[in-house]
C-alpha atoms as a PDB file:
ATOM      1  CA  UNK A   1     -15.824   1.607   8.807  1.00  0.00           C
ATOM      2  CA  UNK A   2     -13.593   4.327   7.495  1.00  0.00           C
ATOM      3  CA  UNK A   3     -12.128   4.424   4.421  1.00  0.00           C
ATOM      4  CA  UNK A   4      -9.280   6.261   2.604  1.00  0.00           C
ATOM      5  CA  UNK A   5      -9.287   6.460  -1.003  1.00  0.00           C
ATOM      6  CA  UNK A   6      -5.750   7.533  -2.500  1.00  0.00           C
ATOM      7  CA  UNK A   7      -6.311   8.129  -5.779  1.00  0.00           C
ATOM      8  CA  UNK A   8      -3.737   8.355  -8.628  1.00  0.00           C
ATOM      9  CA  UNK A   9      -4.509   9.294 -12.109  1.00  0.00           C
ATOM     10  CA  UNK A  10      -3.747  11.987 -14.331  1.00  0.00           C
ATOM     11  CA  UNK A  11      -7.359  12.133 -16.374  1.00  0.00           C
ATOM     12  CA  UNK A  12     -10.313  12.715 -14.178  1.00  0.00           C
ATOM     13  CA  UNK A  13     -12.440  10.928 -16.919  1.00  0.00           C
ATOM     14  CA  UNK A  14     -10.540   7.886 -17.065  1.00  0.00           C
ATOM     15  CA  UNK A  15     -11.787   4.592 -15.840  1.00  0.00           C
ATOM     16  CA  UNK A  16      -9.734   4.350 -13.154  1.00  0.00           C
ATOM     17  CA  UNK A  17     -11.836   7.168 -11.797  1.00  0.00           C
ATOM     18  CA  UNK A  18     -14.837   5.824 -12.193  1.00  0.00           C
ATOM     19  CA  UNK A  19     -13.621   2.852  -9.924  1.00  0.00           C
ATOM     20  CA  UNK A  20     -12.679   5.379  -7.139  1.00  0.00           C
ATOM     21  CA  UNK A  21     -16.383   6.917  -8.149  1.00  0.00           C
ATOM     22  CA  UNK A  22     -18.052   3.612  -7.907  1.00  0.00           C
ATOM     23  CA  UNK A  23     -16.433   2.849  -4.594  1.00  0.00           C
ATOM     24  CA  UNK A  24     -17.215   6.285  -2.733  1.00  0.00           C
ATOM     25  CA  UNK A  25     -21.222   5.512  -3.834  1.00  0.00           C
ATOM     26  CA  UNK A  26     -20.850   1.210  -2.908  1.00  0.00           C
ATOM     27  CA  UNK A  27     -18.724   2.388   0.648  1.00  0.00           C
ATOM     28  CA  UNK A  28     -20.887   5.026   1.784  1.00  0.00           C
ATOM     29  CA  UNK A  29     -24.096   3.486   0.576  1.00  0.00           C
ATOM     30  CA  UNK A  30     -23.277   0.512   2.975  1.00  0.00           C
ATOM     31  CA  UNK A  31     -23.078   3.071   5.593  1.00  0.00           C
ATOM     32  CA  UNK A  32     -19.469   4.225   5.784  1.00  0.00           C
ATOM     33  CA  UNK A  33     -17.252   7.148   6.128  1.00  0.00           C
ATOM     34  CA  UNK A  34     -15.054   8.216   2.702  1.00  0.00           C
ATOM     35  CA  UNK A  35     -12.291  10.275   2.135  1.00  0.00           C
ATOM     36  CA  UNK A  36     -10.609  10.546  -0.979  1.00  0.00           C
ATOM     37  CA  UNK A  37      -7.002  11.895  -1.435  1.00  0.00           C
ATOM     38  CA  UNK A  38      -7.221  12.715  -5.369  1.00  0.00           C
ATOM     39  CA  UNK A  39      -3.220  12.995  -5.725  1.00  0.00           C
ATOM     40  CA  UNK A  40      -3.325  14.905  -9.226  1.00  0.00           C
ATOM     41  CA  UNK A  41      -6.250  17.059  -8.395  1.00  0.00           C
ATOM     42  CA  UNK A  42      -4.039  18.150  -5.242  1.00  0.00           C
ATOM     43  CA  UNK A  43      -0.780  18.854  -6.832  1.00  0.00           C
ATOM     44  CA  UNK A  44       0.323  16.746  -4.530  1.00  0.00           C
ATOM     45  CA  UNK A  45       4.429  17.206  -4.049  1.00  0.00           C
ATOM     46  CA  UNK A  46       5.847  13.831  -4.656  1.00  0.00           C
ATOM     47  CA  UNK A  47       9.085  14.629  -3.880  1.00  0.00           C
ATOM     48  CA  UNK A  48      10.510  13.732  -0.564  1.00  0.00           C
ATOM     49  CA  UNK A  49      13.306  16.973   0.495  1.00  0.00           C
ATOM     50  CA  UNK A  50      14.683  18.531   3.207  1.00  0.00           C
ATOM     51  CA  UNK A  51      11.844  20.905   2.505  1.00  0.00           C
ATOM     52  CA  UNK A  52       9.597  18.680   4.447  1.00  0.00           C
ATOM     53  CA  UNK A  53      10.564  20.038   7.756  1.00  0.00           C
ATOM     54  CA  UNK A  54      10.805  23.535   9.636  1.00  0.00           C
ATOM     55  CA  UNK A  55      13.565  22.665  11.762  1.00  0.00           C
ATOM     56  CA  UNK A  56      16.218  19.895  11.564  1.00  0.00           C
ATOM     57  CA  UNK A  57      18.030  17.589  13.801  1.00  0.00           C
ATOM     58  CA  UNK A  58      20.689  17.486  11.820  1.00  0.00           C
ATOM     59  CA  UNK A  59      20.814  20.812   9.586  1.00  0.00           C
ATOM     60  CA  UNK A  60      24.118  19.752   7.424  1.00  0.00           C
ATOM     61  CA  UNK A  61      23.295  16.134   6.460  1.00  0.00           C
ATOM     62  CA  UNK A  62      19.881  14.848   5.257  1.00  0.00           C
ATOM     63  CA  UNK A  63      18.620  11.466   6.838  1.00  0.00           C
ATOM     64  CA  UNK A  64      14.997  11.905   5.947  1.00  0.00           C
ATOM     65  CA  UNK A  65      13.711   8.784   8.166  1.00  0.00           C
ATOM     66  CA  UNK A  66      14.822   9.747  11.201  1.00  0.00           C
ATOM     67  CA  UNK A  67      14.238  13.537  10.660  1.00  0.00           C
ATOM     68  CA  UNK A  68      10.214  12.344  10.071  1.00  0.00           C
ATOM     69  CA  UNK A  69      10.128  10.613  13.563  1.00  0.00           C
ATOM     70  CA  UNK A  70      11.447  14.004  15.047  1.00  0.00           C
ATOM     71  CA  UNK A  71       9.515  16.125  12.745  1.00  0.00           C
ATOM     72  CA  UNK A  72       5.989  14.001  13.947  1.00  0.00           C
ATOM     73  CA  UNK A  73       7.290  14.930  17.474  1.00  0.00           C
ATOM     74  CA  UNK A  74       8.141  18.372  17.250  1.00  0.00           C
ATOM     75  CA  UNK A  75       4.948  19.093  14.786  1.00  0.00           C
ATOM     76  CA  UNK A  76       8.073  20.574  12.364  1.00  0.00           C
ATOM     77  CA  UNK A  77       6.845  18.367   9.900  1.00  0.00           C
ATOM     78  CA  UNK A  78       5.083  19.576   6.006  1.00  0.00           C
ATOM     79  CA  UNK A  79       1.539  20.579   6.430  1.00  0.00           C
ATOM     80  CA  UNK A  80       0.357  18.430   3.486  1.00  0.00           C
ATOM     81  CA  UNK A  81       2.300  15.361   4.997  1.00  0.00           C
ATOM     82  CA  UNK A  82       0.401  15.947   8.755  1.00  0.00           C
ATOM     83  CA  UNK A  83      -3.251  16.052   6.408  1.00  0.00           C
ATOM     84  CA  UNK A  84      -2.271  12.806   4.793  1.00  0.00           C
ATOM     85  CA  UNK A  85      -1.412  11.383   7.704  1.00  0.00           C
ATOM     86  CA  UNK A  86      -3.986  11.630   9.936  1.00  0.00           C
ATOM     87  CA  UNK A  87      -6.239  10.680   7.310  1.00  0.00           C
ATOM     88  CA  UNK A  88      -4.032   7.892   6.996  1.00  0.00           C
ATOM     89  CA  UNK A  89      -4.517   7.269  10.983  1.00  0.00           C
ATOM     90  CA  UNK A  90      -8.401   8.067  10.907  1.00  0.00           C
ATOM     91  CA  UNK A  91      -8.970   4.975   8.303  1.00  0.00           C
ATOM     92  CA  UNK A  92      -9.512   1.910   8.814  1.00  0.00           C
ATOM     93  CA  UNK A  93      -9.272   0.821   5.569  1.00  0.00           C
ATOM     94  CA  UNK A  94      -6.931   2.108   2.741  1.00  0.00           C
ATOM     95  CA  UNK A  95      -7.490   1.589  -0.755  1.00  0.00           C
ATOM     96  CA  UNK A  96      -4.923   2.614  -3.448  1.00  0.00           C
ATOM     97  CA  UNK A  97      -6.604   3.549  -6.940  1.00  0.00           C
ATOM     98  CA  UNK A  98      -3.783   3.588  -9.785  1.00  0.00           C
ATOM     99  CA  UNK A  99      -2.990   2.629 -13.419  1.00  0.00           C
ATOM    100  CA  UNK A 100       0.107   0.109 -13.572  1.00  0.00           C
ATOM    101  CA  UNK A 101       2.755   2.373 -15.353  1.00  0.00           C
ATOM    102  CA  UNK A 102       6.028   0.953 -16.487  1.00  0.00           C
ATOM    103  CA  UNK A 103       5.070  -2.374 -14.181  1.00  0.00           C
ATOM    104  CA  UNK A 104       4.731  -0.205 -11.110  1.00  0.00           C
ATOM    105  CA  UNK A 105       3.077   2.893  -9.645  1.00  0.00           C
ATOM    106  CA  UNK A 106       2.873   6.362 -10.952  1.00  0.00           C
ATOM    107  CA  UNK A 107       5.467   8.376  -9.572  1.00  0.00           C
ATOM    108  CA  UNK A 108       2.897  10.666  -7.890  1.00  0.00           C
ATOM    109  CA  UNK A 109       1.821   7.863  -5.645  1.00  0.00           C
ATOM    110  CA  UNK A 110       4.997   6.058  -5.004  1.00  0.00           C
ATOM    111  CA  UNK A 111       5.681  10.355  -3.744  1.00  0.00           C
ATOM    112  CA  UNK A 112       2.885   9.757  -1.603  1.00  0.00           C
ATOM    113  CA  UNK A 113       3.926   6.742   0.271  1.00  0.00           C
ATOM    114  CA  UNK A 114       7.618   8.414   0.442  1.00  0.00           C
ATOM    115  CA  UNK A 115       6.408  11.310   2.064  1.00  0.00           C
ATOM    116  CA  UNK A 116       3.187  10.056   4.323  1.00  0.00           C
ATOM    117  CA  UNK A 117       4.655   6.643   5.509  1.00  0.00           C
ATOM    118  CA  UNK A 118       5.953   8.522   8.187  1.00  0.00           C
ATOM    119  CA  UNK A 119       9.043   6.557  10.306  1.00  0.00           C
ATOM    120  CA  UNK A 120       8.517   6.067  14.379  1.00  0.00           C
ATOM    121  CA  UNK A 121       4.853   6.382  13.357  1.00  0.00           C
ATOM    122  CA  UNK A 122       4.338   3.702  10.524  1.00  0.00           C
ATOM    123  CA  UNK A 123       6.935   1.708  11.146  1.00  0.00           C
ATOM    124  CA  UNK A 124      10.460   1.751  12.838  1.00  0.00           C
ATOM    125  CA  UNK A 125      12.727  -0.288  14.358  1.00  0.00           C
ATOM    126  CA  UNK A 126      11.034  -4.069  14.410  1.00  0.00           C
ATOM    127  CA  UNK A 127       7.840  -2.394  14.098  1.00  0.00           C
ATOM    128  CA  UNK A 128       7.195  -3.736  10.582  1.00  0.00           C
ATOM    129  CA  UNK A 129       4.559  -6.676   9.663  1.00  0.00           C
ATOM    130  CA  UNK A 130       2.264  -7.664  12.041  1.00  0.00           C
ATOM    131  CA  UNK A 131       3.867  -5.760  14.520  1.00  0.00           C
ATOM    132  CA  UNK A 132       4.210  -2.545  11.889  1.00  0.00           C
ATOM    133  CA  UNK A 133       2.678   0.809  13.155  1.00  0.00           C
ATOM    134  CA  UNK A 134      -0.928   0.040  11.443  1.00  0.00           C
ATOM    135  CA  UNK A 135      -1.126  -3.230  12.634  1.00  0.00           C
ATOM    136  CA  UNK A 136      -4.993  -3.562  13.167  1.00  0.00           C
ATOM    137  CA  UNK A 137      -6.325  -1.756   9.568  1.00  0.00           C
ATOM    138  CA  UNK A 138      -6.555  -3.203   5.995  1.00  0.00           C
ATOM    139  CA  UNK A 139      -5.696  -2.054   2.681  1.00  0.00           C
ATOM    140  CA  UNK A 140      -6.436  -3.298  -1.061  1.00  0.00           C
ATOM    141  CA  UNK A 141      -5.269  -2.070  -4.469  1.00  0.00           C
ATOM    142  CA  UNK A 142      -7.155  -1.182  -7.337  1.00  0.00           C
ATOM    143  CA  UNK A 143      -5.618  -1.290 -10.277  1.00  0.00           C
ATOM    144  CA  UNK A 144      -6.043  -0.837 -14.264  1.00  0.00           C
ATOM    145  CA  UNK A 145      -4.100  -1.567 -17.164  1.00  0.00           C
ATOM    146  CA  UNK A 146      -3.615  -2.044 -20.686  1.00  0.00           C
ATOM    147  CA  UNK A 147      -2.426  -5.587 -20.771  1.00  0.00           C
ATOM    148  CA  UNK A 148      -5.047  -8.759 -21.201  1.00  0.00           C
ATOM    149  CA  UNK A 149      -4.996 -10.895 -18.744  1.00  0.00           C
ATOM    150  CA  UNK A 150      -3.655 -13.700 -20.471  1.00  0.00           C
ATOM    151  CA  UNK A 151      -0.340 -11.236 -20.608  1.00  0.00           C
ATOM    152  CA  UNK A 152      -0.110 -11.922 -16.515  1.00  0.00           C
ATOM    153  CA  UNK A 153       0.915 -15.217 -15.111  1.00  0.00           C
ATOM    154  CA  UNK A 154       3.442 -17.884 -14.200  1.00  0.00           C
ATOM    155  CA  UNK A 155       4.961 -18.387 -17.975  1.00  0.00           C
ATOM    156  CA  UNK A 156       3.022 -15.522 -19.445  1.00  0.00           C
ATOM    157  CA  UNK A 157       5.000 -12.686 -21.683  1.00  0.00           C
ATOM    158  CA  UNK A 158       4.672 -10.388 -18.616  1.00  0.00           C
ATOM    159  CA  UNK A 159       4.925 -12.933 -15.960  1.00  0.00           C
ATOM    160  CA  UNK A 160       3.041 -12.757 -12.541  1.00  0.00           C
ATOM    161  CA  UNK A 161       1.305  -9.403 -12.139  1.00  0.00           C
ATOM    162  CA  UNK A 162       1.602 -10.113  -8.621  1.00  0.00           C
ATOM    163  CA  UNK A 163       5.679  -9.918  -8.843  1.00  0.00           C
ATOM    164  CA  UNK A 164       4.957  -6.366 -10.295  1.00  0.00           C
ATOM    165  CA  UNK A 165       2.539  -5.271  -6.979  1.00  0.00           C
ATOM    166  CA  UNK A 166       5.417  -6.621  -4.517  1.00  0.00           C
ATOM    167  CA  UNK A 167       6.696  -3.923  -3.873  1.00  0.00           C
ATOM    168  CA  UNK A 168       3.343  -1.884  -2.642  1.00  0.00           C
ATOM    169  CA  UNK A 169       2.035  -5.327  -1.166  1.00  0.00           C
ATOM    170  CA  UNK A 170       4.379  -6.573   0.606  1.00  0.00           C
ATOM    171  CA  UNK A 171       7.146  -3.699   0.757  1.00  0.00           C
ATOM    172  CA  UNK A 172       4.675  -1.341   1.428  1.00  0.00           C
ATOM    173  CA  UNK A 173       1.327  -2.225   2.547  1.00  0.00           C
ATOM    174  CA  UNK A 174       2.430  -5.603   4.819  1.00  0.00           C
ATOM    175  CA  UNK A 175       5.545  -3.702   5.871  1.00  0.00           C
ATOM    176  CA  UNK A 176       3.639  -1.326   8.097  1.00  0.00           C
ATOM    177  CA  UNK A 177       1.671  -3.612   9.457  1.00  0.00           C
ATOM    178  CA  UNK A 178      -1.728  -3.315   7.280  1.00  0.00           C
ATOM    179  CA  UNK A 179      -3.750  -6.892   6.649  1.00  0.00           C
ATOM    180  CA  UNK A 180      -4.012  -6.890   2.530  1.00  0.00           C
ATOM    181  CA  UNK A 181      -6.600  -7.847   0.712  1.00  0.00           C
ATOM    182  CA  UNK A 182      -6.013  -9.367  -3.095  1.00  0.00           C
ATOM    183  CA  UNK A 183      -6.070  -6.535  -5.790  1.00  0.00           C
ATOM    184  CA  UNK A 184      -8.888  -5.785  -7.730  1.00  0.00           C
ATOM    185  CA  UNK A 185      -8.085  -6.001 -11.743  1.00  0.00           C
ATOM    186  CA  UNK A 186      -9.297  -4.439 -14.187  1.00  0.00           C
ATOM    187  CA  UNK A 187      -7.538  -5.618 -17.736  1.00  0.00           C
ATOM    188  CA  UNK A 188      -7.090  -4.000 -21.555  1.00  0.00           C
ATOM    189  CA  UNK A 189      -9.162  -1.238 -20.202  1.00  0.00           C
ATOM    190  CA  UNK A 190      -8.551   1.775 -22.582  1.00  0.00           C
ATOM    191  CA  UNK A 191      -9.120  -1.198 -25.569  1.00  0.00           C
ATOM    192  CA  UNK A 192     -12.500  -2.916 -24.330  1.00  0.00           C
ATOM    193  CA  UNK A 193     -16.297  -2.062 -24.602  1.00  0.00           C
ATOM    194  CA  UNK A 194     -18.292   0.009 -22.494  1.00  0.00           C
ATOM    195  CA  UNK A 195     -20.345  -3.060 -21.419  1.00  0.00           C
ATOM    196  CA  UNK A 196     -17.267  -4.586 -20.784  1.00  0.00           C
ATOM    197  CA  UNK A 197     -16.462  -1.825 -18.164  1.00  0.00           C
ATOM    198  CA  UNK A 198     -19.733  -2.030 -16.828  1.00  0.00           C
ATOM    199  CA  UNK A 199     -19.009  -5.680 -15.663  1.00  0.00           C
ATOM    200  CA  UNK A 200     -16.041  -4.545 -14.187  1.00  0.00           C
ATOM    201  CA  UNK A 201     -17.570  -1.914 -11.898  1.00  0.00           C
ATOM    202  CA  UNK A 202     -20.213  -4.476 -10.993  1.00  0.00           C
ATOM    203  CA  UNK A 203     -17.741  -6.569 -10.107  1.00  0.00           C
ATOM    204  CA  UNK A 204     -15.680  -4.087  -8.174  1.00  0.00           C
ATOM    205  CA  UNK A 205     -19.169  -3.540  -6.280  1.00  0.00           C
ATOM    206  CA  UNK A 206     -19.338  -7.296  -5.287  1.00  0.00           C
ATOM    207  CA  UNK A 207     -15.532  -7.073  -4.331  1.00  0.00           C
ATOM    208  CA  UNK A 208     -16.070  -3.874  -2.047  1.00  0.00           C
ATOM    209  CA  UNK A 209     -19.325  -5.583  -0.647  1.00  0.00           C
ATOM    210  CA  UNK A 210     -17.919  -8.740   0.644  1.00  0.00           C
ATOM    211  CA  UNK A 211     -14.605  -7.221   2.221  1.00  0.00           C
ATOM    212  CA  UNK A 212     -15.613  -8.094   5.536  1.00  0.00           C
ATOM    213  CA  UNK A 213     -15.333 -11.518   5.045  1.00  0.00           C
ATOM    214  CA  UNK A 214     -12.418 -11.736   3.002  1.00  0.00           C
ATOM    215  CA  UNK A 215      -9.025 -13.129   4.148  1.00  0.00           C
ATOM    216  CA  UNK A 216      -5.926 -11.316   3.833  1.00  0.00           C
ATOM    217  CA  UNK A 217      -2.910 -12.700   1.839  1.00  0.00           C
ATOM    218  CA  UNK A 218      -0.584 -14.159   4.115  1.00  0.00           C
ATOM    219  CA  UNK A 219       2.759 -12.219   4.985  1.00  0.00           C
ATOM    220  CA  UNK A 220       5.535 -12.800   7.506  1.00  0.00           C
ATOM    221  CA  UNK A 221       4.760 -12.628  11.127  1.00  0.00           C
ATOM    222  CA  UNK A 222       7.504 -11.940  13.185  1.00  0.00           C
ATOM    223  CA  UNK A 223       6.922 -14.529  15.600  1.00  0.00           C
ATOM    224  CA  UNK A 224       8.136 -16.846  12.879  1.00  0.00           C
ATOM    225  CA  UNK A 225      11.934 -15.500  13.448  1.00  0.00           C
ATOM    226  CA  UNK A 226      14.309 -14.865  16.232  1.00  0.00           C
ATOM    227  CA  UNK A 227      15.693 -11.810  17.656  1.00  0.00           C
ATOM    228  CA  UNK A 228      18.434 -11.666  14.951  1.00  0.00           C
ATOM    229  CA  UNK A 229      15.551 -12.280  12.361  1.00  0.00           C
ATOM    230  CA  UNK A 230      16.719 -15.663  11.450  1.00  0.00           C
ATOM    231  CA  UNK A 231      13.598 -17.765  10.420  1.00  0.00           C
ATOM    232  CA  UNK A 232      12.941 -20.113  13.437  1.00  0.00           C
ATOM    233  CA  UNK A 233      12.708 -22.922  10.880  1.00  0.00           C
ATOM    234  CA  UNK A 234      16.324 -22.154   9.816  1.00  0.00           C
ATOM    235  CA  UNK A 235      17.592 -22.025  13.322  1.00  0.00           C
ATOM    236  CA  UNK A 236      15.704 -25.324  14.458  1.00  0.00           C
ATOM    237  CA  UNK A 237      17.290 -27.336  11.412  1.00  0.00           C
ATOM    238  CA  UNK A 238      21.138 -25.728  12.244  1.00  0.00           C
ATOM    239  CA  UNK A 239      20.813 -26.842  15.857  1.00  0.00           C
ATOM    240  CA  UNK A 240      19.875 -30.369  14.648  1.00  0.00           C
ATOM    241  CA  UNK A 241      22.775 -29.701  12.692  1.00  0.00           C
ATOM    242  CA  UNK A 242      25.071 -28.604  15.032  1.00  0.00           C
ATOM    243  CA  UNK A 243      24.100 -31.548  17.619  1.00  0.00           C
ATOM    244  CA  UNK A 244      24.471 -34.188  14.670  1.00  0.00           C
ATOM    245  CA  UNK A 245      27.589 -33.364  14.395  1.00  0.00           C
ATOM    246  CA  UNK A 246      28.695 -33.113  18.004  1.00  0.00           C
ATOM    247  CA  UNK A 247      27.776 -36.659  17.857  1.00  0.00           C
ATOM    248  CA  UNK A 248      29.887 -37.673  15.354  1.00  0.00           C
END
C-alpha cells in the first residue's frame, strides 16, 4: 500500500508528531510505502490566490475552481500544488494528522485541501461521493485534543466530536470520492501522563494494523438519487402521492 501522511502541527515535539512518527515506523514496518507532507516544516502557502497559476482563462475575474481544472491541463498550475498532488494521486491511502483547533482544522491544513483538492481532477461536476475523482482510495484522521472525552457526545458540553469532523469527513474526504475510515482519538493530551500516551500510540499501532479489514463509515452513494439529485426515496413516496390523489 501507499500512504500519504499530511501532517499539521506547529511543534515538531508535540504528540501529535509522535503519532505521525509512530505511523511512518507501524506503515512501513508492515511493508509499505510513506510519504509525509509535514505542512509547517514546508511553509506550506495556505492561501488559495490568483497566484496559483501562470496563465489565466479569465485574467480580470478570479473563479479559482475552474481556473484549477485548466491550470491541471495546461501544467500552468503552482509547483507546490502539482507536488501535493501527485502525491495525493500516488497514495492509496491518506491520513490527515492535526490538533482540533477552535472545533476544526488548523488553518494550514484546511490551506492544503483548498489548494491540492484540485477541481476536474478531484471532483467536478457529479463526480463527488462514490463517483468523486478518488473513488477507489481511503483516508482516516488522526486527531488530538485538549478536551476529555466525556466533553464529546450526544448531550455532552461539546456535543458530538463527530459534528465537529463533518466538514473534513464528509465535506471533504467522502466528497471526492475517498472510503473513510473512523478517526483515531487521542483526548486531554497536553494534560495526561506519559504512560497514558504510551497507550495511545499502542493503540494507534493496533488501529493502523487492522485497516485492512476495517469498514468505512457509510456516506451517500449517488445511486440513491435521481438525475436532479432528489433522494429516490423522496421521489418514490411523491409519486405515491401524486397517484393517491389522482384517485381521489
Amino acid at each position: 500500500m501507499k500512504v500519504l501522511i499530511v501532517h499539521a502541527h506547529p511543534e515538531p515535539q508535540s504528540f501529535t508528531a509522535a503519532l505521525r512518527d509512530q505511523a511512518i515506523a507501524t506503515l512501513q514496518g508492515q511493508g509499505h510505502e510513506v510519504q509525509v507532507s509535514d505542512l509547517y516544516a514546508m511553509q506550506w502557502n495556505p492561501v488559495a490566490s490568483a497566484a496559483d497559476f501562470s496563465t489565466r482563462e479569465n485574467p480580470d475575474y478570479l473563479v479559482y475552481a475552474l481556473e484549477q481544472r485548466l491550470g491541471v491541463k495546461k501544467q500552468s498550475i503552482a509547483a507546490d500544488i502539482q507536488g501535493e498532488l501527485d502525491k495525493l494521486l500516488w497514495a492509496d491511502l491518506l491520513i490527515l494528522n492535526f490538533p482540533i483547533f477552535w472545533f476544526s482544522a488548523p488553518a494550514m491544513l484546511k490551506g492544503w485541501i483548498d489548494r491540492v483538492l484540485v477541481s476536474g481532477v478531484c471532483y467536478g461536476g457529479k463526480r463527488f461521493y462514490d463517483q468523486g475523482g478518488l473513488a477507489g482510495k481511503r483516508a482516516m484522521v488522526t486527531v488530538t485534543l485538549g478536551g476529555r472525552e466525556h466533553m464529546f457526545g450526544e448531550g455532552a458540553i461539546h456535543g458530538p466530536l463527530e459534528d465537529m469532523l463533518r466538514p473534513i469527513l464528509r465535506g471533504t474526504l467522502a466528497y471526492v470520492g475517498y472510503e473513510v475510515l473512523a478517526p483515531f482519538v487521542a483526548w486531554h493530551v497536553p494534560y495526561i501522563s506519559d504512560q497514558a500516551r504510551r497507550d495511545f500510540l499502542l493503540g494507534y499501532v493496533g488501529r493502523l494494523q487492522g485497516l485492512a479489514e476495517e469498514q468505512p463509515l457509510v456516506f451517500p452513494r449517488l445511486e440513491q438519487f435521481d438525475e436532479a439529485l432528489y433522494p429516490l426515496s423522496y421521489v418514490m413516496t411523491h409519486r405515491i402521492r401524486e397517484q393517491a390523489r389522482s384517485h381521489i
